[in-house]
PDB file of N, CA and C in Angstrom:
ATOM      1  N   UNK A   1      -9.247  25.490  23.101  1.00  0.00           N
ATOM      2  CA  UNK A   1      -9.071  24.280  22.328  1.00  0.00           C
ATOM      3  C   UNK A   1      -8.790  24.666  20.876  1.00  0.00           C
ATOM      4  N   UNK A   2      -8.275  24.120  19.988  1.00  0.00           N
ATOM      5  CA  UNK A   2      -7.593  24.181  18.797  1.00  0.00           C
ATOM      6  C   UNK A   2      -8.187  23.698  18.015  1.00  0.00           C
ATOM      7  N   UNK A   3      -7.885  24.146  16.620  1.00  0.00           N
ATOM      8  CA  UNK A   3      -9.076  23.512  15.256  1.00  0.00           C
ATOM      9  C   UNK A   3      -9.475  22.197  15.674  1.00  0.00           C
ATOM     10  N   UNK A   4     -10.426  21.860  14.737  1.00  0.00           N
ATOM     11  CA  UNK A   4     -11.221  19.947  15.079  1.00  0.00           C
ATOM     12  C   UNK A   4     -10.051  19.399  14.052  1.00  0.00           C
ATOM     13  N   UNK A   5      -9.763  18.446  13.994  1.00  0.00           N
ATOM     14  CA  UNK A   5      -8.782  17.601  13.491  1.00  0.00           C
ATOM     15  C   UNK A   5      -9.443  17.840  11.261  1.00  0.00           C
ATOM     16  N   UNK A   6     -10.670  17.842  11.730  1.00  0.00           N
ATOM     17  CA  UNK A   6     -11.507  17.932  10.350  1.00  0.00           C
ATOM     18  C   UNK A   6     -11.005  18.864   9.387  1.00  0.00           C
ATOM     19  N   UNK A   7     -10.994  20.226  10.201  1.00  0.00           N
ATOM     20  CA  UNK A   7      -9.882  21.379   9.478  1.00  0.00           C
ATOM     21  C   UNK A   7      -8.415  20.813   9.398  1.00  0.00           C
ATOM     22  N   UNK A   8      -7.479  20.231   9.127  1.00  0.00           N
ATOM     23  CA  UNK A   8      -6.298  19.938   9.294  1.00  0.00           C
ATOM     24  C   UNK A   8      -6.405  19.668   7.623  1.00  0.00           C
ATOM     25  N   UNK A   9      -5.460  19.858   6.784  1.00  0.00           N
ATOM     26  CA  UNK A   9      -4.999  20.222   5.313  1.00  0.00           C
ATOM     27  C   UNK A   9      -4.489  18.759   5.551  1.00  0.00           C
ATOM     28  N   UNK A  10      -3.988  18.145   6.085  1.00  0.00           N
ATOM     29  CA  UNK A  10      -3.351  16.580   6.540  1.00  0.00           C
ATOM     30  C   UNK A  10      -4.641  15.856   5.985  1.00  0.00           C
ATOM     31  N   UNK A  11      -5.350  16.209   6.846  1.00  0.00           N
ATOM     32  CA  UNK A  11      -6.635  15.247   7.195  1.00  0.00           C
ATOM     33  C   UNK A  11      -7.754  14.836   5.792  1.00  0.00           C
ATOM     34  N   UNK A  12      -7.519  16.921   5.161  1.00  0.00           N
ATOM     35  CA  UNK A  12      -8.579  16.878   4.173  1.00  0.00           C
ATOM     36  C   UNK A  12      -7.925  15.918   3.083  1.00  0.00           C
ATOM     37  N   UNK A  13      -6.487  16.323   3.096  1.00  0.00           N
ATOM     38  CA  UNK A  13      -5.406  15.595   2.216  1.00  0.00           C
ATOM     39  C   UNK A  13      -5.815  14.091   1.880  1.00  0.00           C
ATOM     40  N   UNK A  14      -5.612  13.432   3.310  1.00  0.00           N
ATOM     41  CA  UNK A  14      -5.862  12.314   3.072  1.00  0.00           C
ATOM     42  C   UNK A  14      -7.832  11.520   3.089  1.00  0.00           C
ATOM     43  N   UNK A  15      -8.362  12.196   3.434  1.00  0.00           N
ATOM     44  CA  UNK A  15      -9.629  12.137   2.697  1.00  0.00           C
ATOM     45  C   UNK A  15      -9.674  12.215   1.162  1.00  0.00           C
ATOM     46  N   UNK A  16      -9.321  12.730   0.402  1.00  0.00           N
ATOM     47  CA  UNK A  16      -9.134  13.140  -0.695  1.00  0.00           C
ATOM     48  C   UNK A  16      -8.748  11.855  -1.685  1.00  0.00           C
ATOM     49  N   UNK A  17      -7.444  11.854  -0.914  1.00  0.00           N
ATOM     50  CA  UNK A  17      -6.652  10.374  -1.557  1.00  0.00           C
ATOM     51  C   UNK A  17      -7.354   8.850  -1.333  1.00  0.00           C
ATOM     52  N   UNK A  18      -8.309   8.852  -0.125  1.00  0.00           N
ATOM     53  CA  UNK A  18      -9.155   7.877   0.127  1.00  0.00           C
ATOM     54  C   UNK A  18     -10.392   7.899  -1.400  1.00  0.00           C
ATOM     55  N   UNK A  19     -10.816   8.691  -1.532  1.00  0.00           N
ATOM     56  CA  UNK A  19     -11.642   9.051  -2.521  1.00  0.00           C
ATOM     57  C   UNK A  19     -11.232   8.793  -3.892  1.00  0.00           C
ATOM     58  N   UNK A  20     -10.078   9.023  -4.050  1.00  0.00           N
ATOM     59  CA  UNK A  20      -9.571   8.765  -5.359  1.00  0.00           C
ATOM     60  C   UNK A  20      -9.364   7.342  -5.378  1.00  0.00           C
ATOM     61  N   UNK A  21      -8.885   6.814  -4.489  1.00  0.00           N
ATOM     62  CA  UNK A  21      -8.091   5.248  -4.653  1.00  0.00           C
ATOM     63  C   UNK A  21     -10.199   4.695  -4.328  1.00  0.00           C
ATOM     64  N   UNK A  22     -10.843   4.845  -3.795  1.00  0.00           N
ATOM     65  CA  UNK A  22     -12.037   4.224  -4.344  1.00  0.00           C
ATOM     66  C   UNK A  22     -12.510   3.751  -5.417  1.00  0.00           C
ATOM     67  N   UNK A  23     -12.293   4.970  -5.954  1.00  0.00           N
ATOM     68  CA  UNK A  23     -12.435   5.582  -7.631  1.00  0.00           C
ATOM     69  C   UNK A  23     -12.170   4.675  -8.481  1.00  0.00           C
ATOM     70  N   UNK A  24     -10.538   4.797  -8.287  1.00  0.00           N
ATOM     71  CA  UNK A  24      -9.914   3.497  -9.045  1.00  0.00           C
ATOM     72  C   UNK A  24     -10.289   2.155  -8.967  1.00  0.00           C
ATOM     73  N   UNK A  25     -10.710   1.654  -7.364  1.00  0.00           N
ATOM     74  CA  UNK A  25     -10.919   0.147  -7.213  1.00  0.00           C
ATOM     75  C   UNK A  25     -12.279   0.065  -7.538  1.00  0.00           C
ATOM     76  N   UNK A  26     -13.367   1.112  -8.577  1.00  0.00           N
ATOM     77  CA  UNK A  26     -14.741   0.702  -8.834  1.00  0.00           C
ATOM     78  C   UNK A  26     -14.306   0.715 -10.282  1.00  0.00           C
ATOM     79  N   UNK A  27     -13.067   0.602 -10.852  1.00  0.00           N
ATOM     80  CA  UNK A  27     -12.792   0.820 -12.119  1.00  0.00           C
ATOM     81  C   UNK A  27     -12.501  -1.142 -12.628  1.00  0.00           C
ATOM     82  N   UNK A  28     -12.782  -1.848 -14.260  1.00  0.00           N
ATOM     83  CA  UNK A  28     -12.239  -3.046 -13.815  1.00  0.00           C
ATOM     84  C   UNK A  28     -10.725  -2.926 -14.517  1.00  0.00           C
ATOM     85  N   UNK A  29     -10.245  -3.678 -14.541  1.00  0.00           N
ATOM     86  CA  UNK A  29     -10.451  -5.309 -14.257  1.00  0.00           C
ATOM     87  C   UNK A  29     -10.198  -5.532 -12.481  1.00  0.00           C
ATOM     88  N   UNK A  30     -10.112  -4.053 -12.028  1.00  0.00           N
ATOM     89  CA  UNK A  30      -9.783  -4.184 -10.157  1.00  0.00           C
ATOM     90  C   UNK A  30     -11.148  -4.662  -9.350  1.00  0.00           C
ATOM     91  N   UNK A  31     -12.062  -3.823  -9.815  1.00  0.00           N
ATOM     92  CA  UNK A  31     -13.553  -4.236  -9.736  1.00  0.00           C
ATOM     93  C   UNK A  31     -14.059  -5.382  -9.704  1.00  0.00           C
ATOM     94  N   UNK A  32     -13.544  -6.088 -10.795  1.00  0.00           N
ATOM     95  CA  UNK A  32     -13.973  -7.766 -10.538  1.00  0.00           C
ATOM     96  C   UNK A  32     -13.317  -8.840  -9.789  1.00  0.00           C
ATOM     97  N   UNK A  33     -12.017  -8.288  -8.840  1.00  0.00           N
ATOM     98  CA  UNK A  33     -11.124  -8.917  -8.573  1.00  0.00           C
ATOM     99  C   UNK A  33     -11.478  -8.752  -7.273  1.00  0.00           C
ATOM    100  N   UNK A  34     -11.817  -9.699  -6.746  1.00  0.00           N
ATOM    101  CA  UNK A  34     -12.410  -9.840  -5.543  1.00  0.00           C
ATOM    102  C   UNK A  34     -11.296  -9.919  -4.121  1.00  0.00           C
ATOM    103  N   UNK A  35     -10.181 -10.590  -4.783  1.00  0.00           N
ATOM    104  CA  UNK A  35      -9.084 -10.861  -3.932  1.00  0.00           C
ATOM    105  C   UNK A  35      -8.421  -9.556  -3.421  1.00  0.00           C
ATOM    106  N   UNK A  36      -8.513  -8.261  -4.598  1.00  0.00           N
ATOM    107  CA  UNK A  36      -7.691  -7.357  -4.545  1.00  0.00           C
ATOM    108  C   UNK A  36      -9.080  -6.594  -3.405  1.00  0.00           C
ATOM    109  N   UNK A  37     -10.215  -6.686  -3.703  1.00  0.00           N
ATOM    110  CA  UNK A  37     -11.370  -5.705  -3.185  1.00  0.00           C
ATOM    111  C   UNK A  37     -11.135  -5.948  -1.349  1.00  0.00           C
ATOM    112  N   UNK A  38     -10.912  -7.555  -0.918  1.00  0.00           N
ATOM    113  CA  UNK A  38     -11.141  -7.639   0.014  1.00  0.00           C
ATOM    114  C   UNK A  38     -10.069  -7.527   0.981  1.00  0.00           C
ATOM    115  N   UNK A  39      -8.757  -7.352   0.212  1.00  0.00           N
ATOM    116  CA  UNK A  39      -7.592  -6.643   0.812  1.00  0.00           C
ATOM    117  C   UNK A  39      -7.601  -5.327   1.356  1.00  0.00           C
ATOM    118  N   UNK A  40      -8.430  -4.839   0.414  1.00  0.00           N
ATOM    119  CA  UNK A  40      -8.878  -2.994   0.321  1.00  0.00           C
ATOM    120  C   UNK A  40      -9.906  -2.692   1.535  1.00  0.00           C
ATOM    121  N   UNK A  41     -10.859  -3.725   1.556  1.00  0.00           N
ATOM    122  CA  UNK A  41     -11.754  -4.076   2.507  1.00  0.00           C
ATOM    123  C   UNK A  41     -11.058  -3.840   3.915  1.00  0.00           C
ATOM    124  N   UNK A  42     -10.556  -5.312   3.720  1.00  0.00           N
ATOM    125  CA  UNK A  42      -9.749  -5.146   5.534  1.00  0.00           C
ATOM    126  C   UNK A  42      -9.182  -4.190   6.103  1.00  0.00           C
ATOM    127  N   UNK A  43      -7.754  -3.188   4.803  1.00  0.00           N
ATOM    128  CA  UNK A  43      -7.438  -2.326   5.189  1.00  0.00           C
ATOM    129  C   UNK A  43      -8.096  -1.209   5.949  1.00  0.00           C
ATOM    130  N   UNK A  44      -9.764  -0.848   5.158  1.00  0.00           N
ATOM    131  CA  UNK A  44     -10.214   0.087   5.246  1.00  0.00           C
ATOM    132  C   UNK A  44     -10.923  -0.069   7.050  1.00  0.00           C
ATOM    133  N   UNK A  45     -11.378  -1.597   7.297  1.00  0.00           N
ATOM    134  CA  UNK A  45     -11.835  -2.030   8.695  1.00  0.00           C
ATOM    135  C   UNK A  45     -10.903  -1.594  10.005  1.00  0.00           C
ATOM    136  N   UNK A  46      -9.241  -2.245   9.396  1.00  0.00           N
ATOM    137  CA  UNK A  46      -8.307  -1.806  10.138  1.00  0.00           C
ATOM    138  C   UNK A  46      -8.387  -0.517  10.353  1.00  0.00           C
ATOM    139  N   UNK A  47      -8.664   0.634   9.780  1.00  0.00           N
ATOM    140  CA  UNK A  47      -8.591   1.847   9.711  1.00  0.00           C
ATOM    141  C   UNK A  47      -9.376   2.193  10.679  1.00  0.00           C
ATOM    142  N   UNK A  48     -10.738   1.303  10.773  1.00  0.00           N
ATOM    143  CA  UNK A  48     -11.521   2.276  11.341  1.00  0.00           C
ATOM    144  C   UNK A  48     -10.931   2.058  12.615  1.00  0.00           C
ATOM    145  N   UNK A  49     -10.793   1.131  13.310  1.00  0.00           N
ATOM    146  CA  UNK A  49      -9.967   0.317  14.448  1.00  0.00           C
ATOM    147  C   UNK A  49      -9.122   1.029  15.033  1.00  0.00           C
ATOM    148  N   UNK A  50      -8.430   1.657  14.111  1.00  0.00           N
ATOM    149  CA  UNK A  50      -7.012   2.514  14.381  1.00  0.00           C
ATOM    150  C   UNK A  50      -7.819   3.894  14.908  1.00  0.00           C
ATOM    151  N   UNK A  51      -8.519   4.804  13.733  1.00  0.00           N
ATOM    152  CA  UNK A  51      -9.257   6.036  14.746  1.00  0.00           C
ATOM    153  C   UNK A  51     -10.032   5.772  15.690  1.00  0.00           C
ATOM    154  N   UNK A  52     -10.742   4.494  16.011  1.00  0.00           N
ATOM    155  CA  UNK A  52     -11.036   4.252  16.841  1.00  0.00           C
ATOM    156  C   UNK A  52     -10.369   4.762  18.059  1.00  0.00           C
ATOM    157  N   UNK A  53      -9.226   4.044  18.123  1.00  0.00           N
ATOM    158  CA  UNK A  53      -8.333   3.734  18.872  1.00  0.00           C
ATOM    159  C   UNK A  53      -7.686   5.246  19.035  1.00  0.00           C
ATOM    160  N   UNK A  54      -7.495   6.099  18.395  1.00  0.00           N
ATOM    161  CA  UNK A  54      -6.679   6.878  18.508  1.00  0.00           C
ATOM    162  C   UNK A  54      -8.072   8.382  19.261  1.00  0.00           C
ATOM    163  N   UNK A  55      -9.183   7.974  18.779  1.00  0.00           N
ATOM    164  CA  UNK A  55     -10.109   9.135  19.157  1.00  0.00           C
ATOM    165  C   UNK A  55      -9.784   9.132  21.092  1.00  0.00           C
ATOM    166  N   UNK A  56      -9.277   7.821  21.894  1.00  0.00           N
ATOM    167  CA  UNK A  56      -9.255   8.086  22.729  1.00  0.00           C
ATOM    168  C   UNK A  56      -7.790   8.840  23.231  1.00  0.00           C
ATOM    169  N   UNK A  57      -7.312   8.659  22.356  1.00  0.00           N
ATOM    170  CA  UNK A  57      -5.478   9.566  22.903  1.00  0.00           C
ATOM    171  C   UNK A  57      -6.096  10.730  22.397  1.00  0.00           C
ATOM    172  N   UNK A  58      -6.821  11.412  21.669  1.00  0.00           N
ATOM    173  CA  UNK A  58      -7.680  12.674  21.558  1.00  0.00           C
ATOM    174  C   UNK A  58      -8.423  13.363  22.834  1.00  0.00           C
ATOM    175  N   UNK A  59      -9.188  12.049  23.002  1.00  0.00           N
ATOM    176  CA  UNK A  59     -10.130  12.526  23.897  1.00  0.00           C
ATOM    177  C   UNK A  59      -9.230  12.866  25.215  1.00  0.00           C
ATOM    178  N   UNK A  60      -8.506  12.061  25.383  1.00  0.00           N
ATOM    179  CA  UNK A  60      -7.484  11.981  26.981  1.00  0.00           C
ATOM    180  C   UNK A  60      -6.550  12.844  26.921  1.00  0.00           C
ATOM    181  N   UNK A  61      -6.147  13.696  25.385  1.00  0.00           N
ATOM    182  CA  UNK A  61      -5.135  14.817  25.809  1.00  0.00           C
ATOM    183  C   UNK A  61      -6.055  16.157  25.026  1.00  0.00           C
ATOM    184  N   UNK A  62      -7.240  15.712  25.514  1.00  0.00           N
ATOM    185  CA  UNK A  62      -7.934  16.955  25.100  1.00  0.00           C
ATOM    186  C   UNK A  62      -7.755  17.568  24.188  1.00  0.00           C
ATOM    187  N   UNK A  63      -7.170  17.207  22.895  1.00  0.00           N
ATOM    188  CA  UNK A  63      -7.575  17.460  21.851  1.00  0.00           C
ATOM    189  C   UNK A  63      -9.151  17.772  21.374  1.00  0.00           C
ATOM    190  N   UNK A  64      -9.832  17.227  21.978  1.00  0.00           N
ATOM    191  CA  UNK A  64     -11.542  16.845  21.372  1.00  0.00           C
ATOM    192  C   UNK A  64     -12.017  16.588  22.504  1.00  0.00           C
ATOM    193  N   UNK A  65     -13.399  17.230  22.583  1.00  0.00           N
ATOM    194  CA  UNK A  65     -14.591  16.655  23.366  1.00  0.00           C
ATOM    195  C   UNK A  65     -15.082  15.580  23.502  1.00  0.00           C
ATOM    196  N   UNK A  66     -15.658  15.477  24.463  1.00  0.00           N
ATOM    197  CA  UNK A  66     -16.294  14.224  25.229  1.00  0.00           C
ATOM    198  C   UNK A  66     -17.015  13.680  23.685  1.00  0.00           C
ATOM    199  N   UNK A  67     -18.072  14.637  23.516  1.00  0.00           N
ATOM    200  CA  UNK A  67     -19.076  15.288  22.087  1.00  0.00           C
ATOM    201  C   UNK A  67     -18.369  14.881  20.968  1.00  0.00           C
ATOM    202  N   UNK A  68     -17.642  14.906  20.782  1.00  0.00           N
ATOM    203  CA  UNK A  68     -16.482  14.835  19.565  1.00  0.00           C
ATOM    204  C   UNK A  68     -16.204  13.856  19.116  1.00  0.00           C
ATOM    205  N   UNK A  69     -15.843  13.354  20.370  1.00  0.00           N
ATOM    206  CA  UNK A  69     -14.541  11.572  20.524  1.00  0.00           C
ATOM    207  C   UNK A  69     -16.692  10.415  20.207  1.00  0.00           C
ATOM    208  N   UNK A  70     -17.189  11.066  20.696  1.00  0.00           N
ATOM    209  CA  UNK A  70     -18.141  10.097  20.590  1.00  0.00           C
ATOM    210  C   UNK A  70     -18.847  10.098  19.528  1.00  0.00           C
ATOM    211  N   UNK A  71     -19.101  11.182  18.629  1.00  0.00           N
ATOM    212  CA  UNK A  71     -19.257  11.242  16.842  1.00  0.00           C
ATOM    213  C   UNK A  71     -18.258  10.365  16.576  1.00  0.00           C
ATOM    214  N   UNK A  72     -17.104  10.615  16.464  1.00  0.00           N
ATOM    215  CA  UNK A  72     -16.117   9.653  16.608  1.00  0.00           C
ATOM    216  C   UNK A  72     -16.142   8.284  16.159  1.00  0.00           C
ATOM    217  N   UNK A  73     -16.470   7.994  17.459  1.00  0.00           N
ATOM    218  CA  UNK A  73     -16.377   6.296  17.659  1.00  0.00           C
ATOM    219  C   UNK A  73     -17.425   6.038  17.264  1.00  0.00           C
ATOM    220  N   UNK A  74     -18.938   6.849  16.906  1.00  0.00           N
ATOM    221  CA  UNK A  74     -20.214   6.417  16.317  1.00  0.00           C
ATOM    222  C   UNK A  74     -19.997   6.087  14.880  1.00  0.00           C
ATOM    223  N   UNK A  75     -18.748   6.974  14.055  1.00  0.00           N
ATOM    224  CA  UNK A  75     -18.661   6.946  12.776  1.00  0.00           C
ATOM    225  C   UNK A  75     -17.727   6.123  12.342  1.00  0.00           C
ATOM    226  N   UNK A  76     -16.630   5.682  12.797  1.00  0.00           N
ATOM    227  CA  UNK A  76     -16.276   4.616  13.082  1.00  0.00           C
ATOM    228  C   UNK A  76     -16.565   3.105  13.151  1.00  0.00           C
ATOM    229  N   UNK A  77     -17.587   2.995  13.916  1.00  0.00           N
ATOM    230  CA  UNK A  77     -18.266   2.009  14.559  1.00  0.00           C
ATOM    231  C   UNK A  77     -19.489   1.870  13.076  1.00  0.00           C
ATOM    232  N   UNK A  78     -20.275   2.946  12.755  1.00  0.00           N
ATOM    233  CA  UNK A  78     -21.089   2.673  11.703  1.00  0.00           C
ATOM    234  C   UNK A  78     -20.270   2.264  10.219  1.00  0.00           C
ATOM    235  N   UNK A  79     -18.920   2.707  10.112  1.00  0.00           N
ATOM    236  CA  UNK A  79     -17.921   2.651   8.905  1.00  0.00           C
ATOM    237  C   UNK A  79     -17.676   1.138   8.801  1.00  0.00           C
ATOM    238  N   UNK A  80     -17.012   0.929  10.118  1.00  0.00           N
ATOM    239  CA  UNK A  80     -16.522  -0.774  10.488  1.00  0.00           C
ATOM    240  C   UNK A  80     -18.026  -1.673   9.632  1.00  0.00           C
ATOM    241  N   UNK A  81     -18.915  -1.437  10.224  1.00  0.00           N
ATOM    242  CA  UNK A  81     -20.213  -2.430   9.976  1.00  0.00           C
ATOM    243  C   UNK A  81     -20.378  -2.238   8.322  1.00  0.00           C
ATOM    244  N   UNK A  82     -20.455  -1.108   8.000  1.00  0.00           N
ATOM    245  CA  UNK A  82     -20.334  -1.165   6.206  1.00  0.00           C
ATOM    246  C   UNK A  82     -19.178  -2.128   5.536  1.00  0.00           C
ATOM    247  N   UNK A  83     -18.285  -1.199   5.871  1.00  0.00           N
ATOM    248  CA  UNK A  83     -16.956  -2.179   5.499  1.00  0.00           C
ATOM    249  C   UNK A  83     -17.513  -3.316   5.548  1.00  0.00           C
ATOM    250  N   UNK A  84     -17.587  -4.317   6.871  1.00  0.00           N
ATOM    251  CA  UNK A  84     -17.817  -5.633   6.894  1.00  0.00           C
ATOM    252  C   UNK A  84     -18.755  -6.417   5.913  1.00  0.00           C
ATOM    253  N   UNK A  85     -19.563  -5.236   6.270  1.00  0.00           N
ATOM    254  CA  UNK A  85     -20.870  -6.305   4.709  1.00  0.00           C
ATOM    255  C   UNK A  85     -20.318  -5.963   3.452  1.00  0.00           C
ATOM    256  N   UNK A  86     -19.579  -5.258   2.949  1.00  0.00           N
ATOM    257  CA  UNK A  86     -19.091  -5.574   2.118  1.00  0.00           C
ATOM    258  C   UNK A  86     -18.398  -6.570   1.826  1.00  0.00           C
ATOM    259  N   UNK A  87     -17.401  -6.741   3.103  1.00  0.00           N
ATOM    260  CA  UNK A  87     -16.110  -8.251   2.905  1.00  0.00           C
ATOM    261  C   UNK A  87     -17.764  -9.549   2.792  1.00  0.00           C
ATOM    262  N   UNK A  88     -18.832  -9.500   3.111  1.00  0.00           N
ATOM    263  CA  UNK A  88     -19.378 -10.587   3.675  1.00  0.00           C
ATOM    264  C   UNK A  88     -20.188 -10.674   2.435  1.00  0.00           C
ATOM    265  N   UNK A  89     -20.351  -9.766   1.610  1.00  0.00           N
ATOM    266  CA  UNK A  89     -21.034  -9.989  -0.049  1.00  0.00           C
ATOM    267  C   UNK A  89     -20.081 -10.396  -0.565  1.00  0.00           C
ATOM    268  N   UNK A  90     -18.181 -10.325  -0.751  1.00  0.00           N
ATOM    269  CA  UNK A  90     -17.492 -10.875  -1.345  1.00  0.00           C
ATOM    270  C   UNK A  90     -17.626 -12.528  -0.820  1.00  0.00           C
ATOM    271  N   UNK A  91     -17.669 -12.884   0.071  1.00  0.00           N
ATOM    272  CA  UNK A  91     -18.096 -14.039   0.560  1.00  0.00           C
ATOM    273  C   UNK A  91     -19.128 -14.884  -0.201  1.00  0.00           C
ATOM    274  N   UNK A  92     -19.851 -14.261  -0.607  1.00  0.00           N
ATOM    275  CA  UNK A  92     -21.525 -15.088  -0.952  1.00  0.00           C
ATOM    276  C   UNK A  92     -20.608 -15.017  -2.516  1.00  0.00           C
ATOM    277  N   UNK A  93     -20.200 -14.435  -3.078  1.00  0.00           N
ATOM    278  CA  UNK A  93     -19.763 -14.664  -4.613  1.00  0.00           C
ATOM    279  C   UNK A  93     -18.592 -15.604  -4.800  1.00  0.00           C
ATOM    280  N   UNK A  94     -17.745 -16.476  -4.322  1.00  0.00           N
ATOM    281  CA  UNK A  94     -16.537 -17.221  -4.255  1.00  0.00           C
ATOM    282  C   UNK A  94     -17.126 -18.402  -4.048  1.00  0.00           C
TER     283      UNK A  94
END
């Protein structure tokens, strides 16, 4: 089996760029802009949705372990639920 997807210069890449564009949206006048936060929000939900989704074309062409795909979808699945309470505190402020 071949590196974990984690080692991939792609992957760290775009971790990286996730981190930075955070950065920016805890900066204001983006910060107080709730409209722009909860765009950022969804995107980030969609995301998880998508590796979700994709840990199983992993798991099924054996890319990744059983072990793997299911960290996976645990981190995922715990990401989604953050995300959400976040969109759901922009809620209580509008």
């Amino acid at each position: 089996m071949g590196e974990p997807f984690e080692n991939s210069e792609a992957w760290k890449t775009a971790r990286t760029l996730t981190i930075e564009v955070y950065s920016l949206c805890r900066r204001e006048p983006l910060s107080k802009d709730s409209a722009e936060k909860r765009q950022a929000y969804n995107l980030a939900r969609r995301s998880c949705g998508e590796v979700r989704s994709m840990s199983y074309v992993l798991l099924d062409n054996k890319f990744v372990t059983p072990s793997e795909q299911h960290k996976l979808m645990t981190d995922c699945i715990q990401t989604g639920k953050l995300v959400s309470g976040l969109i759901r505190s922009l809620d209580g402020r509008t």
